[in-house]
PDB file of N, CA and C in Angstrom:
ATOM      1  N   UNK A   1     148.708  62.246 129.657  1.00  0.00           N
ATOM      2  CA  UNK A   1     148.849  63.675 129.866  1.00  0.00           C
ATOM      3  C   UNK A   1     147.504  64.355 129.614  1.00  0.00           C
ATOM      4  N   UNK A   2     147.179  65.205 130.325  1.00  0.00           N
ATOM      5  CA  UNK A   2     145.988  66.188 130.243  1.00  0.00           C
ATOM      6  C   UNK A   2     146.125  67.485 130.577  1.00  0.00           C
ATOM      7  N   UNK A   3     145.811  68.378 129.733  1.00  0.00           N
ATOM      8  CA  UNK A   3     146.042  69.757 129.905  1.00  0.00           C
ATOM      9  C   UNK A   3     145.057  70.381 130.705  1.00  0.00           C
ATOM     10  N   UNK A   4     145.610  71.411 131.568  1.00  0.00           N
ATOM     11  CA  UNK A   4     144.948  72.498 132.169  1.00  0.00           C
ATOM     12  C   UNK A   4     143.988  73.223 131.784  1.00  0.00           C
ATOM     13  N   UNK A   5     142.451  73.525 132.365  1.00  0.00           N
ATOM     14  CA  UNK A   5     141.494  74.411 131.860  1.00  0.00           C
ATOM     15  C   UNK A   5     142.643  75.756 131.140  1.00  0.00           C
ATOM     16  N   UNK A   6     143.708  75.967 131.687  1.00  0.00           N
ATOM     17  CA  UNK A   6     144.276  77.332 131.422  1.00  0.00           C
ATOM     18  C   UNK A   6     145.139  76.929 129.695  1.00  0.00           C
ATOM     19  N   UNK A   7     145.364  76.059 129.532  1.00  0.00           N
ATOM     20  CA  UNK A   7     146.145  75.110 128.505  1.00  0.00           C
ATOM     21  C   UNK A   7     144.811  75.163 127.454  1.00  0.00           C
ATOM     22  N   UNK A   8     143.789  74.946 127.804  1.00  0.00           N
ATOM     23  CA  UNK A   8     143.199  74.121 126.475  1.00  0.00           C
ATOM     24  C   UNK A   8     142.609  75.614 126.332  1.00  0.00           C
ATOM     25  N   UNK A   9     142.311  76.830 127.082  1.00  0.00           N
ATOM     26  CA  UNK A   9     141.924  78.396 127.004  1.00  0.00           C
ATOM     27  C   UNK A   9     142.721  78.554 125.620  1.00  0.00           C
ATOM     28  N   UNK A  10     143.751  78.483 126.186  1.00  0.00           N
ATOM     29  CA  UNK A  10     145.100  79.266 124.667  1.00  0.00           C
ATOM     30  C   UNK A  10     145.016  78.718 123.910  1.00  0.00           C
ATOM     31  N   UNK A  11     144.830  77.450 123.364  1.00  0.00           N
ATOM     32  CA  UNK A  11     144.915  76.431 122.317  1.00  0.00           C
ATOM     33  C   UNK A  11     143.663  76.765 121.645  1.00  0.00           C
ATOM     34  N   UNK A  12     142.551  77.032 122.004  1.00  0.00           N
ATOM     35  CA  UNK A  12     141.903  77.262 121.892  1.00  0.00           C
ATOM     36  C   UNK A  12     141.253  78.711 121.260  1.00  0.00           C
ATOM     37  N   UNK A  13     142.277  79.546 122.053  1.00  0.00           N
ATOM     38  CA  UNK A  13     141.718  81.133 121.416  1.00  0.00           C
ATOM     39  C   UNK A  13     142.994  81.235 119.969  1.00  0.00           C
ATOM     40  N   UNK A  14     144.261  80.570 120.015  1.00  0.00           N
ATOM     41  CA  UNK A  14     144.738  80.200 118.645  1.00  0.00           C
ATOM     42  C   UNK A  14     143.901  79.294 117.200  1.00  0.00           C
ATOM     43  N   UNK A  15     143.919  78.593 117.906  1.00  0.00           N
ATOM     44  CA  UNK A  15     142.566  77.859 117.025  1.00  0.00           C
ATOM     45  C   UNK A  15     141.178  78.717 116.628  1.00  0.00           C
ATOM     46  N   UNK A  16     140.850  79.498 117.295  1.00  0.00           N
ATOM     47  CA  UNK A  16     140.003  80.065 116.743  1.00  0.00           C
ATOM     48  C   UNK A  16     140.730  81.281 115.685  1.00  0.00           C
ATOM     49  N   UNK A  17     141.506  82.034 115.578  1.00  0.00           N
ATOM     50  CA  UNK A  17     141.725  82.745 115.113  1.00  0.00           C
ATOM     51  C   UNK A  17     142.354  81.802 114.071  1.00  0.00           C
ATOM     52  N   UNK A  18     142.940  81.101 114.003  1.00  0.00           N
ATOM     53  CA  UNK A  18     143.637  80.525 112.932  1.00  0.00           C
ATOM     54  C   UNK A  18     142.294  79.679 111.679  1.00  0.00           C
ATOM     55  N   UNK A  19     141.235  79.644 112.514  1.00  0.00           N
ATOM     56  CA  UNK A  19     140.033  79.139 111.750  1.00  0.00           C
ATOM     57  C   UNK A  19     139.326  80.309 111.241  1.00  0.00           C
ATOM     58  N   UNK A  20     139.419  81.436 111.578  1.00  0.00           N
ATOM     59  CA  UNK A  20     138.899  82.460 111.443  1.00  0.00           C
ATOM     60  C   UNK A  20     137.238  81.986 112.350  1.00  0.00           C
ATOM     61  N   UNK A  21     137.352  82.115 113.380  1.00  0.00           N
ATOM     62  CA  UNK A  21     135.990  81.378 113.559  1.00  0.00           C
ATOM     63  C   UNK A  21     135.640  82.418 114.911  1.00  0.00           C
ATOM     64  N   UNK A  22     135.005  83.924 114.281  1.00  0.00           N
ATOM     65  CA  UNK A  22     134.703  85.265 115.562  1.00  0.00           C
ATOM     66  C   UNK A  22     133.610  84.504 116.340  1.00  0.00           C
ATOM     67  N   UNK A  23     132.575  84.152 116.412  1.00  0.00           N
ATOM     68  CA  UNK A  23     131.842  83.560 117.906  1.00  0.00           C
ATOM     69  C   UNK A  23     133.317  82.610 118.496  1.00  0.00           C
ATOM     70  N   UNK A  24     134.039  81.590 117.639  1.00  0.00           N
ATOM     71  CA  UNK A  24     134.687  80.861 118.999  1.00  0.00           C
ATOM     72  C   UNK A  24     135.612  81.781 120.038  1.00  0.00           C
ATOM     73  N   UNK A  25     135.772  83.185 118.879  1.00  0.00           N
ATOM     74  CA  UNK A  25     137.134  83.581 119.085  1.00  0.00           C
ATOM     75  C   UNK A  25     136.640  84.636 120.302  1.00  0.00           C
ATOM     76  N   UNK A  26     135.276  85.231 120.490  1.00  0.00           N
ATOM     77  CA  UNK A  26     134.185  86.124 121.484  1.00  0.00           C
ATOM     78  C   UNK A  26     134.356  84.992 122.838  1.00  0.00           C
ATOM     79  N   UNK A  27     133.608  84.154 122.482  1.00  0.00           N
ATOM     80  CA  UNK A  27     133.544  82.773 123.847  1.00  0.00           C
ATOM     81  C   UNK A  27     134.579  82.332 124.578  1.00  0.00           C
ATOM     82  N   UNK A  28     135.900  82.364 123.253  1.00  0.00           N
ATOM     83  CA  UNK A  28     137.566  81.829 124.060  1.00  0.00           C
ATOM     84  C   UNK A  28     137.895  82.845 125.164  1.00  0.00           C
ATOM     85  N   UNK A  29     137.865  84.316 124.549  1.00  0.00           N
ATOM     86  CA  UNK A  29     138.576  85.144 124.788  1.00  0.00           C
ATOM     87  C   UNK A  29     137.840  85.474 126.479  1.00  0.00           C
ATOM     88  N   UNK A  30     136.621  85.470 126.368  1.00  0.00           N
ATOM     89  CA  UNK A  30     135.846  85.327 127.812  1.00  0.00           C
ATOM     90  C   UNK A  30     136.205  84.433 128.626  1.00  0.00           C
ATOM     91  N   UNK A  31     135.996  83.545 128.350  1.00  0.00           N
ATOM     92  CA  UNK A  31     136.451  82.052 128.990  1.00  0.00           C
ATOM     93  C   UNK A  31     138.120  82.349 129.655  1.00  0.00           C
ATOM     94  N   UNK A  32     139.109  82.427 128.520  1.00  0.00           N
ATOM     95  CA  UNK A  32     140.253  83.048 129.295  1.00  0.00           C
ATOM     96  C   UNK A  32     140.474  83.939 130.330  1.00  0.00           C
ATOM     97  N   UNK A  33     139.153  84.911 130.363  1.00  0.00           N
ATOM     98  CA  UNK A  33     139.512  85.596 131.656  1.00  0.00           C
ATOM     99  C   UNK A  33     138.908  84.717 132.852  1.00  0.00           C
ATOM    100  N   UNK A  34     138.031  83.978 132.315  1.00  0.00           N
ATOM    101  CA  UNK A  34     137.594  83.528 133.459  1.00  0.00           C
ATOM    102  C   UNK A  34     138.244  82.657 134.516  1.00  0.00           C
ATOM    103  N   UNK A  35     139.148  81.678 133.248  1.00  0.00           N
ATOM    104  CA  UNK A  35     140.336  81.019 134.202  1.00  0.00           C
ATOM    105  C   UNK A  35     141.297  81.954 134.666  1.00  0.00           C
ATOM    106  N   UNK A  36     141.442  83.239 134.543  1.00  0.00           N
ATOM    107  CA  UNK A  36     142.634  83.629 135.354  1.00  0.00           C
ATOM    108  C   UNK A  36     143.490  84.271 133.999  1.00  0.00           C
ATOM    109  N   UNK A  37     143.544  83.828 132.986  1.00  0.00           N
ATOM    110  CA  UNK A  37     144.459  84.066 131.964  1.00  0.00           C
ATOM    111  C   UNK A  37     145.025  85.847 131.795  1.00  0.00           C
ATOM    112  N   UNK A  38     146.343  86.207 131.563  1.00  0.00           N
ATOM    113  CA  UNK A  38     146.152  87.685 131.542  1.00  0.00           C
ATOM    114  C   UNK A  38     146.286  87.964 130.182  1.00  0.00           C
ATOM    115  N   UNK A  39     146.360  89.367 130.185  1.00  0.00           N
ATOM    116  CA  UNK A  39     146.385  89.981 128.622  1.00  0.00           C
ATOM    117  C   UNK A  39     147.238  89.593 127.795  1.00  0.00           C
ATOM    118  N   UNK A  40     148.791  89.624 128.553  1.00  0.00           N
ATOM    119  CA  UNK A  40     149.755  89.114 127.677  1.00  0.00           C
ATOM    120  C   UNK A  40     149.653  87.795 127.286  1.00  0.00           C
ATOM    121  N   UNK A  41     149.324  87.007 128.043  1.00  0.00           N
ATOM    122  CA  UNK A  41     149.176  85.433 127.703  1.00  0.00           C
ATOM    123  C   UNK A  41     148.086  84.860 126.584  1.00  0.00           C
ATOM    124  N   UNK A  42     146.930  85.559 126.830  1.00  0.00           N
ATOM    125  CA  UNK A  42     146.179  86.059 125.594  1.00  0.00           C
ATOM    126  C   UNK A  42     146.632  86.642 124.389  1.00  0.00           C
ATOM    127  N   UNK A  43     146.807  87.426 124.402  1.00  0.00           N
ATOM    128  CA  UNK A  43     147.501  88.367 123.050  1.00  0.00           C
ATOM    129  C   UNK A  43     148.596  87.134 122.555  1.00  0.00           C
ATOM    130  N   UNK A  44     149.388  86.690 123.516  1.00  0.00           N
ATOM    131  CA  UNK A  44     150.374  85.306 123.096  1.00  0.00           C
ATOM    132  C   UNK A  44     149.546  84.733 122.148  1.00  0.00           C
ATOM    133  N   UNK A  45     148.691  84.024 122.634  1.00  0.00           N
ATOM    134  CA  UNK A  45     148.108  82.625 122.224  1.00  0.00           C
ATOM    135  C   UNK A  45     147.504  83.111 120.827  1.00  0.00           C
ATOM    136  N   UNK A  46     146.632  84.953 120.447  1.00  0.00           N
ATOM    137  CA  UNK A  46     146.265  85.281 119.075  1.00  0.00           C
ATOM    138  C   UNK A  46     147.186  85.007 118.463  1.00  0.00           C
ATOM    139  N   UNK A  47     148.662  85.861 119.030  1.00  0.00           N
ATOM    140  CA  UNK A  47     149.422  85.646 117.649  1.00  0.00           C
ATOM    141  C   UNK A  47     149.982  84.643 117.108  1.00  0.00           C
ATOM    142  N   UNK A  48     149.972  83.397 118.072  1.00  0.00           N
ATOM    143  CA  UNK A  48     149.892  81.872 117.471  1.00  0.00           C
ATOM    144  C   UNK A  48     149.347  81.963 116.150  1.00  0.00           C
ATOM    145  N   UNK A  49     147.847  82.435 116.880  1.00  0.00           N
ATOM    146  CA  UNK A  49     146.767  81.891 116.109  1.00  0.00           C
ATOM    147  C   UNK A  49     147.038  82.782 114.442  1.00  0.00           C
ATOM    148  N   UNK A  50     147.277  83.804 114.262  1.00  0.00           N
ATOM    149  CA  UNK A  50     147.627  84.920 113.352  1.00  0.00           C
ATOM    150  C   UNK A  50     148.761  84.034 112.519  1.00  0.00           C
ATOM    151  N   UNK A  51     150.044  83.788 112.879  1.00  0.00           N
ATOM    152  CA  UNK A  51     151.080  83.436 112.659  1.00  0.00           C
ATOM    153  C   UNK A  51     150.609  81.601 112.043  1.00  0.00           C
ATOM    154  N   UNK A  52     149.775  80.951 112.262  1.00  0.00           N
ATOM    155  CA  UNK A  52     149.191  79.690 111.717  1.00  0.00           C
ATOM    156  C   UNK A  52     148.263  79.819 110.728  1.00  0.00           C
ATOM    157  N   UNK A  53     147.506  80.825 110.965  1.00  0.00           N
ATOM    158  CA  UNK A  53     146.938  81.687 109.606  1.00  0.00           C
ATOM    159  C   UNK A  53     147.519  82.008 108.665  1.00  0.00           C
ATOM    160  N   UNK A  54     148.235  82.682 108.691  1.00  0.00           N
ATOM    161  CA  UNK A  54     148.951  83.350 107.856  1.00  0.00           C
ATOM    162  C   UNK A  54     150.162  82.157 106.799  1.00  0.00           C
ATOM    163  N   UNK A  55     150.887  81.663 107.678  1.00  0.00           N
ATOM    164  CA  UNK A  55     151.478  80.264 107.120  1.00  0.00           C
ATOM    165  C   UNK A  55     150.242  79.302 105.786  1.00  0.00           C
ATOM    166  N   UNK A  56     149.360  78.912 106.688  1.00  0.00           N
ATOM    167  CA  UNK A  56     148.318  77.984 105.773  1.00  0.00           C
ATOM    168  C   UNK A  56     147.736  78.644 104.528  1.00  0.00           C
ATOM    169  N   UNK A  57     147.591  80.302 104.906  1.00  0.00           N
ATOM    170  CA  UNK A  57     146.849  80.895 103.761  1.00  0.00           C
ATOM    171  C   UNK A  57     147.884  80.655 102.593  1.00  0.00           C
ATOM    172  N   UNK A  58     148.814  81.271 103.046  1.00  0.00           N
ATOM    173  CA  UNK A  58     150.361  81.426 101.879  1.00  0.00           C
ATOM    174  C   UNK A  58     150.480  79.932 101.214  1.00  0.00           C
ATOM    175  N   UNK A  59     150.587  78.699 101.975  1.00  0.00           N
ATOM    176  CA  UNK A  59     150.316  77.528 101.517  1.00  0.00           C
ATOM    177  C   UNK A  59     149.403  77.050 100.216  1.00  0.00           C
ATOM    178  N   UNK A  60     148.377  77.676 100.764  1.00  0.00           N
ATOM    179  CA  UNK A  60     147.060  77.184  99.837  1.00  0.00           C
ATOM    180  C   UNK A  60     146.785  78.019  98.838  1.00  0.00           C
ATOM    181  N   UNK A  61     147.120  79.253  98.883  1.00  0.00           N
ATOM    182  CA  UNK A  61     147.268  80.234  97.589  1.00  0.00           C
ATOM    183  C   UNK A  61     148.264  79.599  96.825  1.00  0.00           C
ATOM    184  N   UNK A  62     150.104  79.436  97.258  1.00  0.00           N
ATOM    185  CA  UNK A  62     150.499  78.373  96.085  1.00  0.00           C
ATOM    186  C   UNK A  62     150.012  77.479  95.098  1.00  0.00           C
ATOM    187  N   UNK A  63     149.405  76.202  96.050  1.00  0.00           N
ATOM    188  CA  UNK A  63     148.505  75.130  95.886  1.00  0.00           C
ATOM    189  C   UNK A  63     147.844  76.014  94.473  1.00  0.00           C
ATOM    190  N   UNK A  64     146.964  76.492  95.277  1.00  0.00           N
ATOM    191  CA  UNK A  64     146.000  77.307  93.781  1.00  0.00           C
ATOM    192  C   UNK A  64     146.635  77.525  92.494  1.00  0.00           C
ATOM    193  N   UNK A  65     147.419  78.438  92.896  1.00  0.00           N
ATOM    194  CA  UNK A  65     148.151  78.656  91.990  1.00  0.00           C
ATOM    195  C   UNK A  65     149.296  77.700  90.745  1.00  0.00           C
ATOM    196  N   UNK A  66     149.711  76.422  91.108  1.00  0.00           N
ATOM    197  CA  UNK A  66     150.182  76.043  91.400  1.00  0.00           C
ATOM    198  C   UNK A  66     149.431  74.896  89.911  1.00  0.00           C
ATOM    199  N   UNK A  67     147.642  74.709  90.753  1.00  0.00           N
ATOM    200  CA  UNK A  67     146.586  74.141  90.194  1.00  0.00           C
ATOM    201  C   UNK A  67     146.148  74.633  89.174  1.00  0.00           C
ATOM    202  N   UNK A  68     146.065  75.835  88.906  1.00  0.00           N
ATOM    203  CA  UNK A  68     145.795  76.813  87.974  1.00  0.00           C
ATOM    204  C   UNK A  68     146.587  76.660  86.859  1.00  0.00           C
ATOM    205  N   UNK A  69     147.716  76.735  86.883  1.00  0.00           N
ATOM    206  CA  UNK A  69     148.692  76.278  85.885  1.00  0.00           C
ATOM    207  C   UNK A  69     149.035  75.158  84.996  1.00  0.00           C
ATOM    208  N   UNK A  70     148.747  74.246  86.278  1.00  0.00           N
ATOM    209  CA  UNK A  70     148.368  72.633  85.357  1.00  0.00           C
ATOM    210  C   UNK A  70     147.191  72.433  85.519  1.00  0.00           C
ATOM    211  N   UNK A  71     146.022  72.974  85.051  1.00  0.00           N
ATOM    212  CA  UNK A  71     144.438  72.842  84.939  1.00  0.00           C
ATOM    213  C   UNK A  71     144.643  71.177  84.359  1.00  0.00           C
ATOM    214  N   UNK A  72     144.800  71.246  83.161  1.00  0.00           N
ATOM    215  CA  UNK A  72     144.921  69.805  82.744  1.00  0.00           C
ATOM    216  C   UNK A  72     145.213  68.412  83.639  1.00  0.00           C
ATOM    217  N   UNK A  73     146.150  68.832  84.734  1.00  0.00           N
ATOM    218  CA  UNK A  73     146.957  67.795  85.543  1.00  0.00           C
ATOM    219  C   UNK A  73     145.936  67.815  86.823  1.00  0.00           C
ATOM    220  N   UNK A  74     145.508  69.131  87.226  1.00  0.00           N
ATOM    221  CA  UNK A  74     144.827  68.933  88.230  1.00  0.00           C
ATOM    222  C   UNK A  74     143.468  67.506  88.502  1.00  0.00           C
ATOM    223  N   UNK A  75     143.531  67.433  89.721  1.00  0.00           N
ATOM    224  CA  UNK A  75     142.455  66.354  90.002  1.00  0.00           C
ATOM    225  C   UNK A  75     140.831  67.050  89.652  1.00  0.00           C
ATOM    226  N   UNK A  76     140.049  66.001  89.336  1.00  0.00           N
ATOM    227  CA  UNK A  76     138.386  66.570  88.816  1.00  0.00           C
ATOM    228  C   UNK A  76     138.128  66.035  90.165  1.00  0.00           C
ATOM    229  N   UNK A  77     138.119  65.066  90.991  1.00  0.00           N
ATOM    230  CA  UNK A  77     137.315  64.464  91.609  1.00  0.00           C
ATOM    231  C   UNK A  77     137.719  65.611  93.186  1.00  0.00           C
ATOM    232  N   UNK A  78     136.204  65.488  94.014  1.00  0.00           N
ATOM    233  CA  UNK A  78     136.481  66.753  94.967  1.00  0.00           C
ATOM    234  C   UNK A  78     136.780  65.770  96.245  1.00  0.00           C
ATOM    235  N   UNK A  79     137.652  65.528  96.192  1.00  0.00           N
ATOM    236  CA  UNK A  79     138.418  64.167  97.238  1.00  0.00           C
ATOM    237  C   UNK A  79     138.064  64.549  99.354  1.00  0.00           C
ATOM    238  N   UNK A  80     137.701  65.605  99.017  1.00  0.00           N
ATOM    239  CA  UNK A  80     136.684  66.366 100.316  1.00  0.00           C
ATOM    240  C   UNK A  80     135.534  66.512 100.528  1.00  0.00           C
ATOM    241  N   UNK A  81     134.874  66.004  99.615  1.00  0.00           N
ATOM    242  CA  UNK A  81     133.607  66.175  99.377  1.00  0.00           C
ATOM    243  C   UNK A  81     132.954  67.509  98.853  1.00  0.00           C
ATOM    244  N   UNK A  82     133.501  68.282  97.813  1.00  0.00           N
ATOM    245  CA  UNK A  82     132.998  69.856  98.046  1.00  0.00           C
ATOM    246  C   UNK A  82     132.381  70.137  96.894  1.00  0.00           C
ATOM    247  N   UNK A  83     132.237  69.186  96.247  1.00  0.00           N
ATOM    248  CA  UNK A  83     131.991  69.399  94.426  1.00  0.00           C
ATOM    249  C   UNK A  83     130.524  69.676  94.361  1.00  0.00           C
TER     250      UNK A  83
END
């Protein structure tokens, strides 16, 4: 299976917003018109992107929180590399 220039547009302008990432989200949003994409189908694909945001943030603030509480229990080692 392979998706449509018009397919990987939306996936794409969600993904950016859900990364918070404004140049991808300037470049997608161009690019979408260029394939043809309309407003509504656009505006669709942000509020993906908004609505996947919003989920992960709420996620990882728990997490924090969560970590914060058992400081003791929490892991030292930065298992992502971020330390």
């Amino acid at each position: 299976m392979t998706l449509d220039t018009r397919q990987t547009e939306l996936i794409a302008l969600g993904a950016a917003v859900a990364a918070n990432c404004s140049r991808c989200l300037e470049f997608h949003v161009g690019k979408a018109r260029e394939v043809g994409l309309e407003p509504e189908e656009i505006a669709a694909a942000l509020e993906v992107g908004r609505m996947v945001r919003r989920g992960a943030g709420g996620a990882i603030d728990q997490l924090a929180a969560q970590l914060e509480v058992k400081r003791s229990e929490a892991r030292t080692s930065a298992g992502c590399g971020c330390s």
